[in-house]
C-alpha atoms as a PDB file:
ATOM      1  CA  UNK A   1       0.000   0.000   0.000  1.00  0.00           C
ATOM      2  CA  UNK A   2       0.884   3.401  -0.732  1.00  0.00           C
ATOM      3  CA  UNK A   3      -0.213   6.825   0.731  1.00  0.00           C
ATOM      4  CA  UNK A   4       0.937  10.433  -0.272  1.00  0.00           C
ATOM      5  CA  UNK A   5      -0.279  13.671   0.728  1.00  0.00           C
ATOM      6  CA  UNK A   6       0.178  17.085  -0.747  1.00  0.00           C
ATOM      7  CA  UNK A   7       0.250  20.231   0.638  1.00  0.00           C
ATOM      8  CA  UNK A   8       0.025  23.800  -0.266  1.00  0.00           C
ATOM      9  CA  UNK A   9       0.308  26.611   1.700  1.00  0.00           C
ATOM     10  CA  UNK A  10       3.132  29.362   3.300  1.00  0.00           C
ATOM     11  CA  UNK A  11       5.970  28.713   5.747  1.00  0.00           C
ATOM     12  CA  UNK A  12       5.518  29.837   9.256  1.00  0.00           C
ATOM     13  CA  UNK A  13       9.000  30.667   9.985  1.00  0.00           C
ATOM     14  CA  UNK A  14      12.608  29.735   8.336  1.00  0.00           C
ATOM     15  CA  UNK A  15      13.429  26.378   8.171  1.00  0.00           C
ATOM     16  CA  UNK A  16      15.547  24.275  10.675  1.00  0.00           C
ATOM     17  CA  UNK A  17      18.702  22.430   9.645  1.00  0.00           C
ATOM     18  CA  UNK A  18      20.982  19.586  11.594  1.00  0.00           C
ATOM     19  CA  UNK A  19      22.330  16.706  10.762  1.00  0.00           C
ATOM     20  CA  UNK A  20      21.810  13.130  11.888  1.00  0.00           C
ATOM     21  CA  UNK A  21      24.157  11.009  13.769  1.00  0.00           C
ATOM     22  CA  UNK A  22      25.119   9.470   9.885  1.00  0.00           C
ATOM     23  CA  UNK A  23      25.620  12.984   9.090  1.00  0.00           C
ATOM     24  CA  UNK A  24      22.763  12.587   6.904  1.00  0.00           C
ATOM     25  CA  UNK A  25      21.110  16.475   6.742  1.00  0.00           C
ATOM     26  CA  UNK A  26      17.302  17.055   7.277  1.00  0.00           C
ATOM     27  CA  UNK A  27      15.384  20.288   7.189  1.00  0.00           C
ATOM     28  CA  UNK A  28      12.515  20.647   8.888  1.00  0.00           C
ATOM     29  CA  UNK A  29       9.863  23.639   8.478  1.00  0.00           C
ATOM     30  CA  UNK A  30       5.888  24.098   9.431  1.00  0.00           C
ATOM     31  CA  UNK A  31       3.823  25.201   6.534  1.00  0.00           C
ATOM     32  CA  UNK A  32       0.547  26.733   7.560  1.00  0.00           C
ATOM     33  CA  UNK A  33      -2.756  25.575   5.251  1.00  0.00           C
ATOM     34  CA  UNK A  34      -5.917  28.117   5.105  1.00  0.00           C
ATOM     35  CA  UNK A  35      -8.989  27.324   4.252  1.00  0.00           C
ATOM     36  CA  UNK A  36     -12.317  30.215   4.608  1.00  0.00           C
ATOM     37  CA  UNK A  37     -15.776  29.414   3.361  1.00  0.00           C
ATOM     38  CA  UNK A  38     -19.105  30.539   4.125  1.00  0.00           C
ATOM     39  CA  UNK A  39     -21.082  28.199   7.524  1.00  0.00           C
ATOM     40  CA  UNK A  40     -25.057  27.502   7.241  1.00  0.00           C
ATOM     41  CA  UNK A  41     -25.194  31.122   8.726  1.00  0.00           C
ATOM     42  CA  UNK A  42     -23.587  33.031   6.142  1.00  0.00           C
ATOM     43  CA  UNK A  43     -20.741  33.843   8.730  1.00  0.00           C
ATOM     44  CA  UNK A  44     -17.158  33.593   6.753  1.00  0.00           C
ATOM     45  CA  UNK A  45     -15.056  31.032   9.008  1.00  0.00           C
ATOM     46  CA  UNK A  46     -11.386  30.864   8.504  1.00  0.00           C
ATOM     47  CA  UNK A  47      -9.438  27.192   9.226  1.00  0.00           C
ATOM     48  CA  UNK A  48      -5.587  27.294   9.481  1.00  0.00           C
ATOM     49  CA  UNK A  49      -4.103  24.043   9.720  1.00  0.00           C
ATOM     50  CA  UNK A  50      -0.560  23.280  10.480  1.00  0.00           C
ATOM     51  CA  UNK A  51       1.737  20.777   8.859  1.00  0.00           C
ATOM     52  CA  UNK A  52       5.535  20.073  10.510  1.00  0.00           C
ATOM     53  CA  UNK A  53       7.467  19.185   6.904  1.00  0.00           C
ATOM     54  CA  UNK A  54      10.823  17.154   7.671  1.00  0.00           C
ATOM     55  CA  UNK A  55      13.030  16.458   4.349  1.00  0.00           C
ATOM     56  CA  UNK A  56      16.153  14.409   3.889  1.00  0.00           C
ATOM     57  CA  UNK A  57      19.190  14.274   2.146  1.00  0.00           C
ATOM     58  CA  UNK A  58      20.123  16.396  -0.973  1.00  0.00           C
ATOM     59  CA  UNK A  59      16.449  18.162  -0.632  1.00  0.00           C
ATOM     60  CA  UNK A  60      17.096  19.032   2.858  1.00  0.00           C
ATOM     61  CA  UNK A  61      19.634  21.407   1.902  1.00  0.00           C
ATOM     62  CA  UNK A  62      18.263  22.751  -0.752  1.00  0.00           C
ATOM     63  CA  UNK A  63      15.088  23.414   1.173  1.00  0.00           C
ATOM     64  CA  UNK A  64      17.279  25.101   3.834  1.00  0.00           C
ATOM     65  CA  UNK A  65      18.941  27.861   1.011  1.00  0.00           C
ATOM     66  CA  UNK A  66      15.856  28.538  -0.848  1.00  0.00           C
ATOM     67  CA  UNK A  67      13.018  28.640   1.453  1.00  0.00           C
ATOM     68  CA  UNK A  68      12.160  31.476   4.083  1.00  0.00           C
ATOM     69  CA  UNK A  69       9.018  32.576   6.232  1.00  0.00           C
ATOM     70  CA  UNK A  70       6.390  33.339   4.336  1.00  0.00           C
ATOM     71  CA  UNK A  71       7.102  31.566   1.264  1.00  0.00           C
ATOM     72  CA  UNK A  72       4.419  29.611  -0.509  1.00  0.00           C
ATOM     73  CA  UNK A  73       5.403  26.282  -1.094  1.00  0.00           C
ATOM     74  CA  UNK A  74       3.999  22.745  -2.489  1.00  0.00           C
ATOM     75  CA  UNK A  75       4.780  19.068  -0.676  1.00  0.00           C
ATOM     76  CA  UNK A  76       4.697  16.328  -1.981  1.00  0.00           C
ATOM     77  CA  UNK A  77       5.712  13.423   1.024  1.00  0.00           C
ATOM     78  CA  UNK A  78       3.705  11.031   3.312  1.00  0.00           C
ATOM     79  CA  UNK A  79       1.947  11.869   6.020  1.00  0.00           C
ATOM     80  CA  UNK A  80       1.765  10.292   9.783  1.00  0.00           C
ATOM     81  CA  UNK A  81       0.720  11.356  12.692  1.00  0.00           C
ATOM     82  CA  UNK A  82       2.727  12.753  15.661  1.00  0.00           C
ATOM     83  CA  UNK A  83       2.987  10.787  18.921  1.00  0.00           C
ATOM     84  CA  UNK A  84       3.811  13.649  21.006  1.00  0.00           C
ATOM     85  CA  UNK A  85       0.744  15.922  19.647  1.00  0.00           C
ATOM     86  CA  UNK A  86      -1.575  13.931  17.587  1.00  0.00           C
ATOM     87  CA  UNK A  87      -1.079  16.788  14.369  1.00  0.00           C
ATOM     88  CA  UNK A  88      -0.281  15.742  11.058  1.00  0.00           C
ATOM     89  CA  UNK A  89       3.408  15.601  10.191  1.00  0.00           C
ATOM     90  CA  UNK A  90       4.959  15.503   6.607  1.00  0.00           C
ATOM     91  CA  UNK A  91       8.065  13.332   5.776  1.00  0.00           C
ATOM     92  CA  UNK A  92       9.615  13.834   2.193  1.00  0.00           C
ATOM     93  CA  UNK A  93      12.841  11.615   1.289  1.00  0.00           C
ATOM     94  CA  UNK A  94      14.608  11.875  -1.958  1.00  0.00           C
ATOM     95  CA  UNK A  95      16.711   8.896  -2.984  1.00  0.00           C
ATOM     96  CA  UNK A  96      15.641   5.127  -3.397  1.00  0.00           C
ATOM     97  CA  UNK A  97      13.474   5.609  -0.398  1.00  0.00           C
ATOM     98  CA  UNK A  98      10.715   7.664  -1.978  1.00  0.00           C
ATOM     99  CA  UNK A  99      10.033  10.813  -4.346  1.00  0.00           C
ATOM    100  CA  UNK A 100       9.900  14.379  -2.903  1.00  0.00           C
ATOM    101  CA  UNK A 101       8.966  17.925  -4.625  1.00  0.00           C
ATOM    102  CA  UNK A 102       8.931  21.035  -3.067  1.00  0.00           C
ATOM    103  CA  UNK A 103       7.746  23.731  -5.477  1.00  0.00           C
ATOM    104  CA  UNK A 104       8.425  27.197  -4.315  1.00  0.00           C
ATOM    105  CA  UNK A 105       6.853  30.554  -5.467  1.00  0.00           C
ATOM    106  CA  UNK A 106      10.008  32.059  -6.293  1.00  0.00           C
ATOM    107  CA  UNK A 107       8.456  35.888  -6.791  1.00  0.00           C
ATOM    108  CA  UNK A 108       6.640  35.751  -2.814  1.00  0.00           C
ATOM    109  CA  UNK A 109       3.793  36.856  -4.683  1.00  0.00           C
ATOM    110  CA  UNK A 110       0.553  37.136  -3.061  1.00  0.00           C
ATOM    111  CA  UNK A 111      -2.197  34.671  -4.782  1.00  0.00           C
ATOM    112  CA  UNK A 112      -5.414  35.965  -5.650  1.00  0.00           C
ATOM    113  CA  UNK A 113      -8.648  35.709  -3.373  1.00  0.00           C
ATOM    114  CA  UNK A 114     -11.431  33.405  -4.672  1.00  0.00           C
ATOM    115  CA  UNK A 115     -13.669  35.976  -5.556  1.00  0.00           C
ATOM    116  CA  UNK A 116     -10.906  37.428  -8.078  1.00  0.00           C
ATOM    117  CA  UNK A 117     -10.264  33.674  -9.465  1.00  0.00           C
ATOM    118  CA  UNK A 118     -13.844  33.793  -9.967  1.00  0.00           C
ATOM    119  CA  UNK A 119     -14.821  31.604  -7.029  1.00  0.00           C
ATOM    120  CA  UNK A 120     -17.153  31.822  -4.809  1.00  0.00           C
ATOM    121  CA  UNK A 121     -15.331  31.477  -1.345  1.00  0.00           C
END
């Protein structure tokens, strides 16, 4: 069986680098997910959920030099659960292990609302 998650959404604050006993490197960052739509009230409710991202190897560095707070970002990884908290966690490893993207919006552009995509939010 196989499970993969993806996430979009905006880093919290700059990632985290250190190195594993086998001096192995892995980043870790917390990307922050919103989500606002309309309840049976009319009311507008806004949902931020919280993702902790750890990456490995050759992507951990390169997550550590190009990504900063703020930046919008896409992960592509598995997903369990943490022990400690019972929140989702996000673990990409490149290499024979398992794929991993991170796409980063390079230009820290804002994205447009829903109602200027044409959505209704």
């Amino acid at each position: 069986m196989y499970q993969s998650i993806t996430v979009i959404g905006r880093l919290g604050k700059d990632p985290e680098m250190r190195y594993l006993p086998n001096g192995n490197p892995v980043t870790s960052f917390n990307v922050a997910t919103d989500r606002k739509y309309n309840d049976a009230s009319g009311q507008l409710i806004s949902e931020t959920t919280w993702f902790r991202v750890s990456v490995f190897g050759k992507s951990a560095e390169t997550s550590n030099q190009f990504l900063s707070k703020g930046k919008m970002v896409l992960v592509e990884g598995r997903l369990r659960v943490d022990p400690k908290s019972g929140g989702p966690t996000t673990y990409t490893r490149a290499g024979r292990h398992g794929g991993c993207q991170l796409r980063v919006d390079r230009q820290h552009r804002a994205l447009p609302q829903p109602q200027e995509r044409g959505w209704r939010a």
